[in-house]
PDB file of N, CA and C in Angstrom:
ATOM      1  N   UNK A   1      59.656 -98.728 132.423  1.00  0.00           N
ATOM      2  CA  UNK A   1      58.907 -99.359 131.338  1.00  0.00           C
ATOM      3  C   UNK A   1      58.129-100.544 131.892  1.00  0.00           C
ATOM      4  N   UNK A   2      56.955-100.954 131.511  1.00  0.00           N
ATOM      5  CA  UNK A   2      55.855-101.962 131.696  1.00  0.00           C
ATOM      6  C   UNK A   2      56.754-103.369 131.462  1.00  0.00           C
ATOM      7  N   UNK A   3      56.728-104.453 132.701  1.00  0.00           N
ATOM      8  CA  UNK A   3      58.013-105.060 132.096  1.00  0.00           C
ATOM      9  C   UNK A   3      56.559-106.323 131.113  1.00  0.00           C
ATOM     10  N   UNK A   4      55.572-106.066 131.190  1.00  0.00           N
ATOM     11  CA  UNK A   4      54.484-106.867 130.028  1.00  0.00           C
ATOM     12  C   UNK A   4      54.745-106.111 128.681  1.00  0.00           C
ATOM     13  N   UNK A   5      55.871-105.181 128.122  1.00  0.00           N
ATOM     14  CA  UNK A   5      56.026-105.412 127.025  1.00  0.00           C
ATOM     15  C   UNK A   5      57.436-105.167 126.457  1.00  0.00           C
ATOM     16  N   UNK A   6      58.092-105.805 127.676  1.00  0.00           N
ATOM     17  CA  UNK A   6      59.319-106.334 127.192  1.00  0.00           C
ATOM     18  C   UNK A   6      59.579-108.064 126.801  1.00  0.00           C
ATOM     19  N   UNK A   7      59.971-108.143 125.374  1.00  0.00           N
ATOM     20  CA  UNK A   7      59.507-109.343 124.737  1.00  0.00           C
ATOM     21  C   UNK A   7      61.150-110.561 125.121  1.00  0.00           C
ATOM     22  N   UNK A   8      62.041-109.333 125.277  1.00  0.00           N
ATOM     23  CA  UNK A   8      63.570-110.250 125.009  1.00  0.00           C
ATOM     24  C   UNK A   8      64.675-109.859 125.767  1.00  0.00           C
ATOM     25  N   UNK A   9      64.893-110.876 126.466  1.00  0.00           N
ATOM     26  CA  UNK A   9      66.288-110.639 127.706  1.00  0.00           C
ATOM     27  C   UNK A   9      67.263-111.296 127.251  1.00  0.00           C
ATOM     28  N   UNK A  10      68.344-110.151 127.355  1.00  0.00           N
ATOM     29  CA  UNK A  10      69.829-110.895 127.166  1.00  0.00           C
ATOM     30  C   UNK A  10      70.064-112.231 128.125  1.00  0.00           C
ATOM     31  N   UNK A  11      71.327-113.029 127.351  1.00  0.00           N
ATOM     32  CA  UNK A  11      71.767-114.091 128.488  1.00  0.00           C
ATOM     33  C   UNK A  11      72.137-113.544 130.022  1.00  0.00           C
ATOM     34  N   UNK A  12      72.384-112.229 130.234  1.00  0.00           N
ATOM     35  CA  UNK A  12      72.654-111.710 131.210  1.00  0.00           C
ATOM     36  C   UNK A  12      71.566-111.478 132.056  1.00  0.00           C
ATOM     37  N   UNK A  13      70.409-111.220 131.945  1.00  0.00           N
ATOM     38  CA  UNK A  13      68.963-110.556 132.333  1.00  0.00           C
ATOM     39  C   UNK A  13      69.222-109.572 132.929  1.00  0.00           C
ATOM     40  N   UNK A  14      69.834-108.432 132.506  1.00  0.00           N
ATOM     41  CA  UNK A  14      69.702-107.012 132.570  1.00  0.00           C
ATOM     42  C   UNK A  14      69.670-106.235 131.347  1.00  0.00           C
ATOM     43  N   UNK A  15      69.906-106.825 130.574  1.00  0.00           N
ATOM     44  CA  UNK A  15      69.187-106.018 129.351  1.00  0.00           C
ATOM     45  C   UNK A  15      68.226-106.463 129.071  1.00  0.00           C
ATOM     46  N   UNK A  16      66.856-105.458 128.546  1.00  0.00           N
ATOM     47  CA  UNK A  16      65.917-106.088 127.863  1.00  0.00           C
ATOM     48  C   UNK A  16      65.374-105.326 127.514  1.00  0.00           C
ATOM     49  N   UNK A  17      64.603-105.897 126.003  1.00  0.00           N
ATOM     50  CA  UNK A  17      63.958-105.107 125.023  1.00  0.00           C
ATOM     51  C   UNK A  17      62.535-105.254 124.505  1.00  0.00           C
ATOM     52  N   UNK A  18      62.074-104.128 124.171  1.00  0.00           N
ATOM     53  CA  UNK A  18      60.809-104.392 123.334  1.00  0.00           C
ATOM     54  C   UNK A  18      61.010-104.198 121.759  1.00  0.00           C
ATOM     55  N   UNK A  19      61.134-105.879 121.660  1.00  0.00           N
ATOM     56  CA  UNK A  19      61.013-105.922 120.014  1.00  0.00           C
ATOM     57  C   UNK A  19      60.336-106.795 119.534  1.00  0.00           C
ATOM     58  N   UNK A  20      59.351-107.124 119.550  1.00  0.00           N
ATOM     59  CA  UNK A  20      58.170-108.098 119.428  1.00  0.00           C
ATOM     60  C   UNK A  20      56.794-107.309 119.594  1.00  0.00           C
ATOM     61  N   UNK A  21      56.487-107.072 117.970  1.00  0.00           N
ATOM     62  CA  UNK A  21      55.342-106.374 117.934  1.00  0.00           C
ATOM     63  C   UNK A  21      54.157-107.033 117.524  1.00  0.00           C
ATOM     64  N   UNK A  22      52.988-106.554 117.205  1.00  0.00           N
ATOM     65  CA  UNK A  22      51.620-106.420 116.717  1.00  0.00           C
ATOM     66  C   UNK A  22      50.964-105.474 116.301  1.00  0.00           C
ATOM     67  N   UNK A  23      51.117-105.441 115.163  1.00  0.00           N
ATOM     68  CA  UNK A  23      51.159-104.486 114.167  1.00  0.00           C
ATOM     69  C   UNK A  23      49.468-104.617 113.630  1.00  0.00           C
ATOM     70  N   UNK A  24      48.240-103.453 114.038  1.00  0.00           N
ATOM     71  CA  UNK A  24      47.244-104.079 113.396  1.00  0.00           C
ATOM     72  C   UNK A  24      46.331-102.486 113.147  1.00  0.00           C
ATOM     73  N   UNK A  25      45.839-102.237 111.801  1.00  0.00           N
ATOM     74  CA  UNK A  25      45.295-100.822 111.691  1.00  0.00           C
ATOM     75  C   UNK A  25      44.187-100.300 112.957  1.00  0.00           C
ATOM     76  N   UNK A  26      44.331 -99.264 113.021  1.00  0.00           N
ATOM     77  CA  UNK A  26      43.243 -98.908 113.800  1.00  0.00           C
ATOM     78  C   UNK A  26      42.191 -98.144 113.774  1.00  0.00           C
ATOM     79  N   UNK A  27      41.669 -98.142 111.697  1.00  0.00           N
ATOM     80  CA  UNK A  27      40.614 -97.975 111.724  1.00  0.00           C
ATOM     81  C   UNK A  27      39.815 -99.297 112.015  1.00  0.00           C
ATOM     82  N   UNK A  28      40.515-100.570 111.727  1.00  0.00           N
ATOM     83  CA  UNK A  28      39.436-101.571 112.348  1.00  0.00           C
ATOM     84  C   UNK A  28      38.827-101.955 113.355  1.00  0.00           C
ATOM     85  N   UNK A  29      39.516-101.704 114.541  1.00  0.00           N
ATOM     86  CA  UNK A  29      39.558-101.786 116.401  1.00  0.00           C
ATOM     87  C   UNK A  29      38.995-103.266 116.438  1.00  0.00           C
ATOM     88  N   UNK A  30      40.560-103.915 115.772  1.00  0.00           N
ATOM     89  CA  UNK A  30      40.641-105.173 115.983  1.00  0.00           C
ATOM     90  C   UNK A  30      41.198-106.033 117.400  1.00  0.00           C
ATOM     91  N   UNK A  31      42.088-104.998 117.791  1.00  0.00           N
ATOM     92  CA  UNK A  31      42.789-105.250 118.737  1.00  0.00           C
ATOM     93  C   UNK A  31      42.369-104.647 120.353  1.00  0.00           C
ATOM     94  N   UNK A  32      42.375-106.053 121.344  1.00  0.00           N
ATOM     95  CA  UNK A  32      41.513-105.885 122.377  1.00  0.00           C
ATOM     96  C   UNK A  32      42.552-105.824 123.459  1.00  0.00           C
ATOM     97  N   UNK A  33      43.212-107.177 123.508  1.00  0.00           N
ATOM     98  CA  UNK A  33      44.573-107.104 124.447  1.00  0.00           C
ATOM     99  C   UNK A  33      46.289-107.186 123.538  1.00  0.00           C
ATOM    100  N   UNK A  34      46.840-107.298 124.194  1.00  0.00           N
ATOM    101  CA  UNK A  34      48.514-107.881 123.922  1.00  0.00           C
ATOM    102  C   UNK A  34      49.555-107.202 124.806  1.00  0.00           C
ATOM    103  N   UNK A  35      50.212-108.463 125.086  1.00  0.00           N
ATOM    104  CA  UNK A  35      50.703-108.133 126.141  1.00  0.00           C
ATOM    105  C   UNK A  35      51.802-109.585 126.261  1.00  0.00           C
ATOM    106  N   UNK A  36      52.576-109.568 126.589  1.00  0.00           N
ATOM    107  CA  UNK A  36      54.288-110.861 126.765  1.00  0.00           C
ATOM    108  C   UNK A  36      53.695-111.246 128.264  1.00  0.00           C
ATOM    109  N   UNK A  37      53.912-112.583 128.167  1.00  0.00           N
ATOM    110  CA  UNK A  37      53.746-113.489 129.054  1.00  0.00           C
ATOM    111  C   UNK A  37      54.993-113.902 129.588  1.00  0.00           C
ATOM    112  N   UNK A  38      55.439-113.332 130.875  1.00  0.00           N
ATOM    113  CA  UNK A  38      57.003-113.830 131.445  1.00  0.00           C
ATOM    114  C   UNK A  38      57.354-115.310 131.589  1.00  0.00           C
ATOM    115  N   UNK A  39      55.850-115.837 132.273  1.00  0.00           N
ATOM    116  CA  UNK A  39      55.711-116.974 132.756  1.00  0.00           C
ATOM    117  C   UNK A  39      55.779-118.573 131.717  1.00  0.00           C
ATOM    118  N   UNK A  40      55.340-118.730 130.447  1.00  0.00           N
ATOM    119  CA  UNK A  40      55.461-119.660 129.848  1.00  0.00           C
ATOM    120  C   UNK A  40      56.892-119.667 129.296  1.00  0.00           C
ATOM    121  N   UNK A  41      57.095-120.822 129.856  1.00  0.00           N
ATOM    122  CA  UNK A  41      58.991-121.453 129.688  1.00  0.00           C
ATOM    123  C   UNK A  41      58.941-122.565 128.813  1.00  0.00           C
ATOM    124  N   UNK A  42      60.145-121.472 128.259  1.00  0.00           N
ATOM    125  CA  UNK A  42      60.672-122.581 126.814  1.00  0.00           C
ATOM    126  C   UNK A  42      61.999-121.849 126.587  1.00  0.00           C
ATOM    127  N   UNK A  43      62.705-122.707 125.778  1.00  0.00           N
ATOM    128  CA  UNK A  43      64.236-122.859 125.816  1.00  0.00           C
ATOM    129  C   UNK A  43      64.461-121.018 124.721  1.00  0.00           C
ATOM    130  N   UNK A  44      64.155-120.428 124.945  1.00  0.00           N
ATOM    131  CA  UNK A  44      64.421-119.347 124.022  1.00  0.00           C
ATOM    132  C   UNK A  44      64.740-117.572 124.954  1.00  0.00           C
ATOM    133  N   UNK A  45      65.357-116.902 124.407  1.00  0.00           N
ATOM    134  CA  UNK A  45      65.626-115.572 125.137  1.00  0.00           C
ATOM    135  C   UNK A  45      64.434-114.424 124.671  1.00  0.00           C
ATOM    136  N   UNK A  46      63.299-115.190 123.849  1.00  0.00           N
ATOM    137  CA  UNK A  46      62.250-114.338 123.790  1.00  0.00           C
ATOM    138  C   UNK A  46      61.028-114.806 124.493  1.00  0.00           C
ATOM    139  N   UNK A  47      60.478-113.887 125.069  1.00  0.00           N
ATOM    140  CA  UNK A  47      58.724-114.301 125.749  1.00  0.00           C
ATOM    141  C   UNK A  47      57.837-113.705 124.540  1.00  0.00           C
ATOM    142  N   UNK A  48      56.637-114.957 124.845  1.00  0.00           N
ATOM    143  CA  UNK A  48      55.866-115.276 124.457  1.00  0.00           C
ATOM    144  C   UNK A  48      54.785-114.002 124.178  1.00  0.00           C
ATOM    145  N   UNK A  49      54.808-113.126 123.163  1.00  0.00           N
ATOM    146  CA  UNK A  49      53.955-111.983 122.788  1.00  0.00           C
ATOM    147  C   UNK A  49      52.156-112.755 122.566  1.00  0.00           C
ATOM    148  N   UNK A  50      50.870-112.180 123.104  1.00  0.00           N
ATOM    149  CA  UNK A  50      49.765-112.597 122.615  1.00  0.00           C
ATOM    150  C   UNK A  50      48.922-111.423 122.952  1.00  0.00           C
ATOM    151  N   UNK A  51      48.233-111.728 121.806  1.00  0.00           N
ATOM    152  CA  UNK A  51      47.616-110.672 121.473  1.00  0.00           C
ATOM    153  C   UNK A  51      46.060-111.149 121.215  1.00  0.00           C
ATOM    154  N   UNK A  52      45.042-110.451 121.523  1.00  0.00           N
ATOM    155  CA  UNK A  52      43.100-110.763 121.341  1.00  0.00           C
ATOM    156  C   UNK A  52      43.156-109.949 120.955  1.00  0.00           C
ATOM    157  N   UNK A  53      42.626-110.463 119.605  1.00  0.00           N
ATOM    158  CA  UNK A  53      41.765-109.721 117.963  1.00  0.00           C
ATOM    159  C   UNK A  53      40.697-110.067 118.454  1.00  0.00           C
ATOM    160  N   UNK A  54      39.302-109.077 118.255  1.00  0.00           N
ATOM    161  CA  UNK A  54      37.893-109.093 117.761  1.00  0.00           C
ATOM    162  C   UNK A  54      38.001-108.842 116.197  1.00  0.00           C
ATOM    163  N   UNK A  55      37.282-110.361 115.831  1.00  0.00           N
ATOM    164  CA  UNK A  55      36.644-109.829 114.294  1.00  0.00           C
ATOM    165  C   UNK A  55      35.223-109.630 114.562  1.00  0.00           C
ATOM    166  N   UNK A  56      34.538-108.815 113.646  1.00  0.00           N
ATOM    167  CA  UNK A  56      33.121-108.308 113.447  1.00  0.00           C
ATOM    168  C   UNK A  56      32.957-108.661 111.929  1.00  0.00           C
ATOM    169  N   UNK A  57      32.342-109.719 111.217  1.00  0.00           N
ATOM    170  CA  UNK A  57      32.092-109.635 109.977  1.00  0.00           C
ATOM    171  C   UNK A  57      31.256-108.586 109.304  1.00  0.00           C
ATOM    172  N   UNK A  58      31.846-108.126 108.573  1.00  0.00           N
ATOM    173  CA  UNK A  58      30.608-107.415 108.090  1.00  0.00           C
ATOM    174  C   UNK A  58      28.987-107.804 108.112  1.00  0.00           C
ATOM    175  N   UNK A  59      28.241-107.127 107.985  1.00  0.00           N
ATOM    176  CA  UNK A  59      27.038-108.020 107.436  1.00  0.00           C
ATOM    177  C   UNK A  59      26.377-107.401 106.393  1.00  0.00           C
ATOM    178  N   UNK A  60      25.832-108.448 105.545  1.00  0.00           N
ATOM    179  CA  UNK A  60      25.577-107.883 103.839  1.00  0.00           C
ATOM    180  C   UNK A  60      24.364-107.373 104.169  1.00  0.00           C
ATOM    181  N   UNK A  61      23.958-106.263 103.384  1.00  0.00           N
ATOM    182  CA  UNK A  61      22.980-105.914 103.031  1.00  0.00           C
ATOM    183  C   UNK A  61      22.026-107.254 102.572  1.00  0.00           C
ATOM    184  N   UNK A  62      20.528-106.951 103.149  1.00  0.00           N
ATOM    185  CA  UNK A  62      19.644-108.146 102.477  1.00  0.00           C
ATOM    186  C   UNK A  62      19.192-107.436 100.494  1.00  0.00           C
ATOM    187  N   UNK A  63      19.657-108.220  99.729  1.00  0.00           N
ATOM    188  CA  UNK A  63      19.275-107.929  98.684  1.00  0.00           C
ATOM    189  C   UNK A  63      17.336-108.169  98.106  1.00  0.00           C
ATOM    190  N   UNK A  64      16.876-107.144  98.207  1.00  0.00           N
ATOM    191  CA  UNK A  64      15.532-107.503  97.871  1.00  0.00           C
ATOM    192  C   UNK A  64      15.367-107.713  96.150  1.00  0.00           C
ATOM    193  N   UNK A  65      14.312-109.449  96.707  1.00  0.00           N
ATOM    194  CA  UNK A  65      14.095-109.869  95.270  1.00  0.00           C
ATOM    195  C   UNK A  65      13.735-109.150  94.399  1.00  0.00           C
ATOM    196  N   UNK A  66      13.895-109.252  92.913  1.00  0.00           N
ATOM    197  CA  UNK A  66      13.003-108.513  92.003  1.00  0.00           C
ATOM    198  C   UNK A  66      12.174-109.056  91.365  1.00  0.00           C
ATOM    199  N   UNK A  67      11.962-110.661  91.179  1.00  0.00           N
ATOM    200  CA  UNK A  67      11.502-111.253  91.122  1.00  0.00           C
ATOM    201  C   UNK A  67       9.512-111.357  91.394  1.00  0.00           C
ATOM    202  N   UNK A  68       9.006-111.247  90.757  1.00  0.00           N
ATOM    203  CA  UNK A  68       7.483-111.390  90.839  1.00  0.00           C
ATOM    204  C   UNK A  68       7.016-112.257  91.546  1.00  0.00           C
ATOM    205  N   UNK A  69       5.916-112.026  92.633  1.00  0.00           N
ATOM    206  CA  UNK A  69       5.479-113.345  93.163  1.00  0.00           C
ATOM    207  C   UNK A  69       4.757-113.939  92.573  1.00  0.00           C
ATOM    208  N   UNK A  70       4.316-114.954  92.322  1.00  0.00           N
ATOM    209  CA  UNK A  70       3.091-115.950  92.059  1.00  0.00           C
ATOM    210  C   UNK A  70       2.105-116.406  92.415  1.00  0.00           C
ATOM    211  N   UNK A  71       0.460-116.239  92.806  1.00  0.00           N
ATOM    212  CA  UNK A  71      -0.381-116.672  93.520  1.00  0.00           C
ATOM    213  C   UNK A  71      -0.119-118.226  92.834  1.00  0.00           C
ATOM    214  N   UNK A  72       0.519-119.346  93.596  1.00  0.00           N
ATOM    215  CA  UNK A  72       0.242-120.517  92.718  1.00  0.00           C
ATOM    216  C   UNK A  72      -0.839-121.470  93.691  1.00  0.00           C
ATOM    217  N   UNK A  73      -1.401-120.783  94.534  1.00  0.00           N
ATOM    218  CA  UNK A  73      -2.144-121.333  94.799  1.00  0.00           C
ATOM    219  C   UNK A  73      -3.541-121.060  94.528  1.00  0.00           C
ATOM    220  N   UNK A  74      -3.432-120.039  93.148  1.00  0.00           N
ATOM    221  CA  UNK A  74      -4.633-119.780  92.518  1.00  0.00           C
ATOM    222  C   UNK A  74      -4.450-120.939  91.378  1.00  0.00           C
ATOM    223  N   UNK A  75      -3.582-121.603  90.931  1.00  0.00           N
ATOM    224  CA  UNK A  75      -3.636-122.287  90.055  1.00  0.00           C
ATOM    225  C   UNK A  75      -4.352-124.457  90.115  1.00  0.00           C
ATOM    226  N   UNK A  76      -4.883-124.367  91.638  1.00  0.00           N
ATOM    227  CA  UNK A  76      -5.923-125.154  92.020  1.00  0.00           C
ATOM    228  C   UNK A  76      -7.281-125.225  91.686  1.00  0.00           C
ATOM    229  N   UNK A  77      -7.686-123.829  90.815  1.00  0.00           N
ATOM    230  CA  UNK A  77      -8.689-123.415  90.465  1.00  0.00           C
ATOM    231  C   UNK A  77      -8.230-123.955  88.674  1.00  0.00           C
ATOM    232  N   UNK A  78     -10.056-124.706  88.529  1.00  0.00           N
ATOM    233  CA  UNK A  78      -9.303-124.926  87.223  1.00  0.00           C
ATOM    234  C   UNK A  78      -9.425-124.315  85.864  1.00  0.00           C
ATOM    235  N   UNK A  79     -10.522-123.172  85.887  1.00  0.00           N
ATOM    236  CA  UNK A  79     -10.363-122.640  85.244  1.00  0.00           C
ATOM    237  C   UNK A  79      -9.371-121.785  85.054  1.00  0.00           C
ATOM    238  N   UNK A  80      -8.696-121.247  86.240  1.00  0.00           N
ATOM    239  CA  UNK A  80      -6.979-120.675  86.411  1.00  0.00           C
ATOM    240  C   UNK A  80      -6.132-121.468  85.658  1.00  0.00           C
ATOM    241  N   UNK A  81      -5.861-122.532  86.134  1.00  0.00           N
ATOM    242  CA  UNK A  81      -4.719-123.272  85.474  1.00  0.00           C
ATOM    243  C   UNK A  81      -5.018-123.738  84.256  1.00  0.00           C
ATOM    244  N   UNK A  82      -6.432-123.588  83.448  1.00  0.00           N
ATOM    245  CA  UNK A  82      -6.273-123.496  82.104  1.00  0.00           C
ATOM    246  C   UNK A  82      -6.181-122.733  81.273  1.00  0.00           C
ATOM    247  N   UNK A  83      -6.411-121.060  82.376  1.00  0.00           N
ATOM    248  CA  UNK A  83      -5.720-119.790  81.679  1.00  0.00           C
ATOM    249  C   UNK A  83      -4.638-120.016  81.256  1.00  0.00           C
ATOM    250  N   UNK A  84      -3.503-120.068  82.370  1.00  0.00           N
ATOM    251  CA  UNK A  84      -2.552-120.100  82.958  1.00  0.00           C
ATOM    252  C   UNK A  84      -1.519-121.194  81.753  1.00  0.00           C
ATOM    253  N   UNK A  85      -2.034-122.446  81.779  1.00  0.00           N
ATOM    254  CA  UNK A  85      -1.150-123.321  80.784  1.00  0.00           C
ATOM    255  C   UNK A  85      -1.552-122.787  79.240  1.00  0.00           C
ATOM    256  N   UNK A  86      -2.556-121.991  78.854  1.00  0.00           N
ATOM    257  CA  UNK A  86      -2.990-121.687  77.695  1.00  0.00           C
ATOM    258  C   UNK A  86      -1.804-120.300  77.635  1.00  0.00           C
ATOM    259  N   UNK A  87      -1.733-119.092  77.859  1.00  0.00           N
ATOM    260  CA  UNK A  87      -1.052-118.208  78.526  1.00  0.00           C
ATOM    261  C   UNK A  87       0.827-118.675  78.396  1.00  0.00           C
ATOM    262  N   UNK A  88       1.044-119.722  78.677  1.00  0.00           N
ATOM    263  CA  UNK A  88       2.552-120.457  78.947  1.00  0.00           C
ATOM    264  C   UNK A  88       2.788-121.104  77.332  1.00  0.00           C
ATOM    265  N   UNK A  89       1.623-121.534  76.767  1.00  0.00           N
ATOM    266  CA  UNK A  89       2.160-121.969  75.644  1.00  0.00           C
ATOM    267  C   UNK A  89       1.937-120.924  74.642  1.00  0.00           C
ATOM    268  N   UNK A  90       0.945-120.212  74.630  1.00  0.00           N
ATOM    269  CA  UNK A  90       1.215-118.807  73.559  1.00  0.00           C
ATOM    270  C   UNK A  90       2.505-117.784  73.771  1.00  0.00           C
ATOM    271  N   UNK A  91       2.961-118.029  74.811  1.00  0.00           N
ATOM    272  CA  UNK A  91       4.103-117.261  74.852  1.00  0.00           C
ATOM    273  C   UNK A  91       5.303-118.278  74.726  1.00  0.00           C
ATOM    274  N   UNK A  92       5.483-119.277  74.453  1.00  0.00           N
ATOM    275  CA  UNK A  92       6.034-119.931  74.519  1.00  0.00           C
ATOM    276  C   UNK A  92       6.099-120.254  72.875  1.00  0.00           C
ATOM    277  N   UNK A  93       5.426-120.205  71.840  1.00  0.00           N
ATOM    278  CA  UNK A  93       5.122-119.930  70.692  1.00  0.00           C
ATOM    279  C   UNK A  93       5.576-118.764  70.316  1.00  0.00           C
ATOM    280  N   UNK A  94       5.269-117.810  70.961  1.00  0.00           N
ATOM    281  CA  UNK A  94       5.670-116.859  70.093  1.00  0.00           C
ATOM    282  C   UNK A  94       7.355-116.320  70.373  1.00  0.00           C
ATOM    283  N   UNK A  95       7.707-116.946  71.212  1.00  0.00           N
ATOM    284  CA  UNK A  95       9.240-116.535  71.362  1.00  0.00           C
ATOM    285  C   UNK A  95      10.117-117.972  70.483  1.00  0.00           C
ATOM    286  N   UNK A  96       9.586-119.229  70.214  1.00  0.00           N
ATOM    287  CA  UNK A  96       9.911-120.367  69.714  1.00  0.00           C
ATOM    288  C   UNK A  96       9.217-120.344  68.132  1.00  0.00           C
ATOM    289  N   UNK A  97       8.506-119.649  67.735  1.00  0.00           N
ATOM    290  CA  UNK A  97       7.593-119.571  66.701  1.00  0.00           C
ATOM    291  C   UNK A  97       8.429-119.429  65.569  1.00  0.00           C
TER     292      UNK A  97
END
């Protein structure tokens, strides 16, 4: 057995086990490495399991406006912008009327 995924040695160090998992679906192919590190020491009879996730965010669809554009730079013209404010208040009347 690969001793990179044996996670836990008895006080004896001849037994040892793989019981330290990473559990991750694999329709996502999140998971890049993992693998127990013998070498980082600390007072415990388990090694150190690590594991590299790739996330990929989705990315949204661009929602196209529906929204109308506006020439408002026809409204510099002044006979435009006295359509235009004449136009804003008749409709503006007749929904307030």
């Amino acid at each position: 057995m690969d001793i990179h995924c044996l996670s836990w040695f008895s006080n004896d160090r001849s037994t040892a086990k793989e019981i330290d998992h990473v559990l991750v679906n694999t329709r996502w192919s999140l998971l890049r490495t993992c693998r127990v590190y013998r070498s980082l020491e600390f007072e415990s009879d388990h090694m150190a399991v690590v594991a590299t996730l790739t996330l990929r965010p989705k990315r949204l669809p661009r929602l196209r406006s529906s929204l109308r554009r506006f020439n408002v730079i026809a409204l510099r013209d002044e006979q435009m912008s006295d359509h235009f404010h004449l136009e804003v208040s008749n409709r503006f009347a007749a929904l307030h009327g």
